[in-house]
N, C-alpha and C. Protein backbone atom coordinates (compact mmCIF):
# COMPACT_ATOMS: atom_id res chain seq x y z
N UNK A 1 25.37 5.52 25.40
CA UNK A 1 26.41 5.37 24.41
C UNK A 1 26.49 3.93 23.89
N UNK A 2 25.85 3.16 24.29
CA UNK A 2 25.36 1.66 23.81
C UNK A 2 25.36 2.01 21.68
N UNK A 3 24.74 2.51 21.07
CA UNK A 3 24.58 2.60 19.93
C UNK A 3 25.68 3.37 19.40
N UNK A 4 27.03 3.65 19.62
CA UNK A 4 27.91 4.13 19.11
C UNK A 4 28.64 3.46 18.17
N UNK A 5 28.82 4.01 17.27
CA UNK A 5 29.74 3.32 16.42
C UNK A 5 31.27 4.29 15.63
N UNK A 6 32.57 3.45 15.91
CA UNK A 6 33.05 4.19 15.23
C UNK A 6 33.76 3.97 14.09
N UNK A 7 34.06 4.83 12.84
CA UNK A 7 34.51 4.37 12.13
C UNK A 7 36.19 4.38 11.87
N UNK A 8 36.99 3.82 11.60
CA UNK A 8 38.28 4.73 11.30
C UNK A 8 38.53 4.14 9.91
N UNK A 9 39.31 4.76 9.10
CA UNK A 9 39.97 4.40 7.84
C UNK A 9 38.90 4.24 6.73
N UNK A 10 37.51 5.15 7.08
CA UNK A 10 36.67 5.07 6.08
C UNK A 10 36.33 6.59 6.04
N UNK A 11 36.64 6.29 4.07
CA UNK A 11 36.60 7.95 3.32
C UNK A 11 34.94 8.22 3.65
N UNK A 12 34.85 9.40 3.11
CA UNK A 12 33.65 9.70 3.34
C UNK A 12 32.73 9.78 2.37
N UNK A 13 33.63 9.20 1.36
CA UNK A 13 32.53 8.77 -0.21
C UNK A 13 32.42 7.40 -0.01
N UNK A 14 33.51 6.11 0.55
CA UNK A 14 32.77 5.32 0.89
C UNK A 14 32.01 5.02 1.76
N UNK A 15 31.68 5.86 3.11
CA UNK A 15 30.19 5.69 3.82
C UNK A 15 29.07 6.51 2.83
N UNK A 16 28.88 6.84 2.13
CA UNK A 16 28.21 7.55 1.56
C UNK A 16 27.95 6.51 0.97
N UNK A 17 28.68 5.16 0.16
CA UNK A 17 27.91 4.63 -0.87
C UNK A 17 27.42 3.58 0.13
N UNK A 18 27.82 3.28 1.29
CA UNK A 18 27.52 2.50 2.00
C UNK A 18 26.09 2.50 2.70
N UNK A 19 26.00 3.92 3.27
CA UNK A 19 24.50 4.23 3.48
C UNK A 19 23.90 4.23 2.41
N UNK A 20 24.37 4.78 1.16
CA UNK A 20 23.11 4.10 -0.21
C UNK A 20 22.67 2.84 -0.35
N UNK A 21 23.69 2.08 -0.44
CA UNK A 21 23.42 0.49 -0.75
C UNK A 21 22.31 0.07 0.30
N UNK A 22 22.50 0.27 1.61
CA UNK A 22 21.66 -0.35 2.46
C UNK A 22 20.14 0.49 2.27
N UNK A 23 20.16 1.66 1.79
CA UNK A 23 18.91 2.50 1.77
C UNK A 23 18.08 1.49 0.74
N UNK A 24 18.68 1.15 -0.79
CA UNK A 24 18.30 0.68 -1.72
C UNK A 24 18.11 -0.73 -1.58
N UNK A 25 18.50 -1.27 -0.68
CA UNK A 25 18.27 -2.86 0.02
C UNK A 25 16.96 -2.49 0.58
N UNK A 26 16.65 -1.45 1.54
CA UNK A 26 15.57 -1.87 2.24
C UNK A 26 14.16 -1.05 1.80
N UNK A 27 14.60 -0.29 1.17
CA UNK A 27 13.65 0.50 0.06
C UNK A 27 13.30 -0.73 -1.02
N UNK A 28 13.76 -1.82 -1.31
CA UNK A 28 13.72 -2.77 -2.17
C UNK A 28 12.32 -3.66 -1.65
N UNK A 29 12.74 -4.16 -0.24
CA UNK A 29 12.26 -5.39 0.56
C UNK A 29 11.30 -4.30 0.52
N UNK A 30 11.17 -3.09 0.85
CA UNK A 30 9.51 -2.38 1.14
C UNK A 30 8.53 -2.76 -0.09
N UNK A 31 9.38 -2.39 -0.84
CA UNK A 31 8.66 -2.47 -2.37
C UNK A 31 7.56 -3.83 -2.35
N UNK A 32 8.61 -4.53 -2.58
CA UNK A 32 7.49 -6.50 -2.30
C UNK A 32 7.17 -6.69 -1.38
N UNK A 33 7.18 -6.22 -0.24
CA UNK A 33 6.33 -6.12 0.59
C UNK A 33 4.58 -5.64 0.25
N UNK A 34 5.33 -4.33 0.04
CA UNK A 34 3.85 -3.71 -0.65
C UNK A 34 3.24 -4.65 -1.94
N UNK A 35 4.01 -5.16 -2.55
CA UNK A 35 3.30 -5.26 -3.80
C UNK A 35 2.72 -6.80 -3.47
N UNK A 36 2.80 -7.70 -2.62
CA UNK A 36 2.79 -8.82 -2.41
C UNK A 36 1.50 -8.85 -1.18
N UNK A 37 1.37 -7.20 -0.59
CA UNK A 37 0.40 -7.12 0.32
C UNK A 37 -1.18 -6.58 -1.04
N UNK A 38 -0.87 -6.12 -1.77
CA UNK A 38 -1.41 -5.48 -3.12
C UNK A 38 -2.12 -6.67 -3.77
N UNK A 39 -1.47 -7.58 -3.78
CA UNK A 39 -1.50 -8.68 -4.19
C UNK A 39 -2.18 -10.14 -3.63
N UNK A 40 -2.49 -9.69 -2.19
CA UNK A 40 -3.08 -10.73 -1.46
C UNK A 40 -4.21 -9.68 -0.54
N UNK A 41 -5.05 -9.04 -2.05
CA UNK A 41 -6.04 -7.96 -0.72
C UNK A 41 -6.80 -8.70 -0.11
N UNK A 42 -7.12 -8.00 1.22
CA UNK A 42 -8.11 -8.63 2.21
C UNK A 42 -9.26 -8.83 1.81
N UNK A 43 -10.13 -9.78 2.40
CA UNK A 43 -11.55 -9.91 2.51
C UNK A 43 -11.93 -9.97 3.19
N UNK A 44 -12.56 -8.92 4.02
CA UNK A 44 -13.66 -9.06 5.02
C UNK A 44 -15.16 -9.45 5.23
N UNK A 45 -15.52 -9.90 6.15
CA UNK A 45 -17.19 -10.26 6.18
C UNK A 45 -17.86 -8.62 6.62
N UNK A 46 -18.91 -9.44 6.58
CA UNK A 46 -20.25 -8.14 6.49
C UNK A 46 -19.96 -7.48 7.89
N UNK A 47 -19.88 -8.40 9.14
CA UNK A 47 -19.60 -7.45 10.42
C UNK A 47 -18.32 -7.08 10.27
N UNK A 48 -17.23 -7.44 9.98
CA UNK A 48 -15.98 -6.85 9.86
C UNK A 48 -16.02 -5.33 9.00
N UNK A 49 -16.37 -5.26 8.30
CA UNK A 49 -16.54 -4.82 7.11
C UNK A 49 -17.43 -3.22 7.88
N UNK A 50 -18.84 -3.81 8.65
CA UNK A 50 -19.62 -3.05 9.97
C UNK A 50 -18.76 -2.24 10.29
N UNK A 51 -17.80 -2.92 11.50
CA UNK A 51 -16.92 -2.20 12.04
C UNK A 51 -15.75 -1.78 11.70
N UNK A 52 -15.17 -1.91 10.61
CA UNK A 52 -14.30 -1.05 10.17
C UNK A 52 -14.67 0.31 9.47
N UNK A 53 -16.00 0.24 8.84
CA UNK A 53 -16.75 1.74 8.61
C UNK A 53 -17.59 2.23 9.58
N UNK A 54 -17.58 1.49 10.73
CA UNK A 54 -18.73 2.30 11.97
C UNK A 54 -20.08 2.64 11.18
N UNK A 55 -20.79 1.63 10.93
CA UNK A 55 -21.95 1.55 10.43
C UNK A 55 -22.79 0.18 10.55
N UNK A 56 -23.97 0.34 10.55
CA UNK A 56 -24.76 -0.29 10.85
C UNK A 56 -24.93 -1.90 9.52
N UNK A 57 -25.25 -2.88 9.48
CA UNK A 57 -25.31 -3.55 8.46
C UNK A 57 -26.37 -3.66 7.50
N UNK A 58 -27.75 -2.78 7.95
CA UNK A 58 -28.80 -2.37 7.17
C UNK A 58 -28.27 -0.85 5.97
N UNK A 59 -27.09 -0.39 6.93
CA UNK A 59 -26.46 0.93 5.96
C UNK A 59 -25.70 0.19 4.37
N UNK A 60 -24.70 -0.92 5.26
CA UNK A 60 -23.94 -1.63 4.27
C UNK A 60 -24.37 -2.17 3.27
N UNK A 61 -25.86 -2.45 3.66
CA UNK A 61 -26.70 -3.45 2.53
C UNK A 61 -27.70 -2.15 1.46
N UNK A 62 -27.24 -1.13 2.01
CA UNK A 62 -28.38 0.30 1.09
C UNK A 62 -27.23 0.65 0.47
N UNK A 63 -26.27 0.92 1.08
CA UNK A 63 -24.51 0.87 0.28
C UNK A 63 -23.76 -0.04 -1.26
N UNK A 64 -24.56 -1.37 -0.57
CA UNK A 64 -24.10 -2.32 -1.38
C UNK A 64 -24.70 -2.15 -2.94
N UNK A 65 -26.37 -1.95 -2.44
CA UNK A 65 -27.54 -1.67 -3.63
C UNK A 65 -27.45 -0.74 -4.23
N UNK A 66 -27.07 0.49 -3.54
CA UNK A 66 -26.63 1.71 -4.63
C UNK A 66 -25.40 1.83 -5.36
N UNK A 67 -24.41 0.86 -5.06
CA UNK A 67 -23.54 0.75 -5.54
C UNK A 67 -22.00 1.49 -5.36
N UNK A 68 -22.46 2.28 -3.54
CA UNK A 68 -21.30 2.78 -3.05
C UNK A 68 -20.05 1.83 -2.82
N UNK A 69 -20.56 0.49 -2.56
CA UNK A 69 -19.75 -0.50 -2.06
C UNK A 69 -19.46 -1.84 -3.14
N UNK A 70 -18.75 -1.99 -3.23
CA UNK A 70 -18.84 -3.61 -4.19
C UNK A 70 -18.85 -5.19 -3.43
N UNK A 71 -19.47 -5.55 -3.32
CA UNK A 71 -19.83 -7.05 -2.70
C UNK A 71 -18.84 -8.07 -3.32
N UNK A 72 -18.38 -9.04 -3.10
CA UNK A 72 -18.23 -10.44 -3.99
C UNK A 72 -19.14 -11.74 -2.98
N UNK A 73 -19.48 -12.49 -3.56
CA UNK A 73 -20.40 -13.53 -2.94
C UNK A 73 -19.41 -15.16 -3.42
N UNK A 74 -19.99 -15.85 -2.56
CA UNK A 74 -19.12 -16.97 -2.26
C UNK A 74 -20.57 -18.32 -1.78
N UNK A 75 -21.34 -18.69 -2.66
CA UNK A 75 -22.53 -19.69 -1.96
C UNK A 75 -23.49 -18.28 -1.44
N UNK A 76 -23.96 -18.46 -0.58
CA UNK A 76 -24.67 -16.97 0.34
C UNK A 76 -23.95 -16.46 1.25
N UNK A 77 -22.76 -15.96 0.88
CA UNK A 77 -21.47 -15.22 1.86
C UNK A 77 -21.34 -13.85 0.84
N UNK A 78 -21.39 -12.86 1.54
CA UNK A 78 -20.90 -11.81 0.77
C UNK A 78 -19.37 -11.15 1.54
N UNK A 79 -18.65 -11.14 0.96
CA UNK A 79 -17.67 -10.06 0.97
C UNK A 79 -16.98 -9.26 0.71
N UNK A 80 -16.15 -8.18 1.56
CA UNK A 80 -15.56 -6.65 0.72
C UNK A 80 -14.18 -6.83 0.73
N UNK A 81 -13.78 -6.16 -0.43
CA UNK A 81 -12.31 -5.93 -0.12
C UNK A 81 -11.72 -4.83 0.47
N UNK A 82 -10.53 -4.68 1.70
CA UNK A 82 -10.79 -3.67 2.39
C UNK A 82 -10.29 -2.52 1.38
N UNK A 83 -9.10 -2.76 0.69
CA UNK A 83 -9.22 -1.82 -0.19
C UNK A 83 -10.15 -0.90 -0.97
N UNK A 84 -11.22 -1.58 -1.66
CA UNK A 84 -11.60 -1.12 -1.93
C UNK A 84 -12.55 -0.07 -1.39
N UNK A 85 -13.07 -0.86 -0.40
CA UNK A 85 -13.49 0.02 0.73
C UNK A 85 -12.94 1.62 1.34
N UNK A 86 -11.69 1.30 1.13
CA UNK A 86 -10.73 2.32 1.25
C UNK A 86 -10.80 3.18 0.33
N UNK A 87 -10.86 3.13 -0.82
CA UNK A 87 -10.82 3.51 -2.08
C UNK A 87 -12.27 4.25 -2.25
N UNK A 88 -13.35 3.71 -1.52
CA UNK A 88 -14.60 4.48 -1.65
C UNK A 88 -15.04 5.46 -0.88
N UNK A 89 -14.01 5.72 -0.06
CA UNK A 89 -13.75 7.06 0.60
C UNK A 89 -13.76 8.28 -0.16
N UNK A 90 -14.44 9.28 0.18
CA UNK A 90 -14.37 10.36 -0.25
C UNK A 90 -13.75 11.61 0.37
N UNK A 91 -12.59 12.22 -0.06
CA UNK A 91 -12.47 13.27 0.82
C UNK A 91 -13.54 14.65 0.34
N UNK A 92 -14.01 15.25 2.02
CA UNK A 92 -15.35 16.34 1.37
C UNK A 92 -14.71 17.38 1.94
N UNK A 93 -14.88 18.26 1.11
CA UNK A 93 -14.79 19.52 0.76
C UNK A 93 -14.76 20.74 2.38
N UNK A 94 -14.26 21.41 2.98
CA UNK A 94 -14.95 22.06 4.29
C UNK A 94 -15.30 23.26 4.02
């Protein structure tokens, strides 16, 4: 009974707007959250990149050339964005 709370002298249209307000507060902070994570996508290296698709780095580099994957290069550094990576997922058919 630690998390109890009680109320007295509150209608039940004002907890109602009360649980809205706070819904729309934190439904808010989710929002820029997301959009600020959207906004700062990851870059992974070639072994990161390995092990987040469980594949080999001779696969990643036949991937890269056919154009399943998109590279960005940096000097002789290549890297993925995980998104996009994500994004080159296919769901198949059963």
């Amino acid at each position: 009974m630690k998390n109890q709370i009680i109320l007295q002298g509150t209608t039940p249209e004002a907890l109602v707007n009360l649980i809205n307000e706070n819904v729309k507060a934190q439904l808010s902070e989710l929002k820029k959250s997301l959009i600020s994570k959207e906004a700062s996508d990851e870059l992974l290296t070639r072994d990161e990149t390995c092990k987040l698709l469980q594949i080999d780095s001779s696969t990643l580099w036949h991937w890269t050339n056919k154009g399943k994957v998109v590279a960005y290069g940096i000097a002789n550094r290549r890297y993925y964005k995980r998104s996009e990576l994500m994004q080159s997922l296919i769901k198949l058919k059963k």
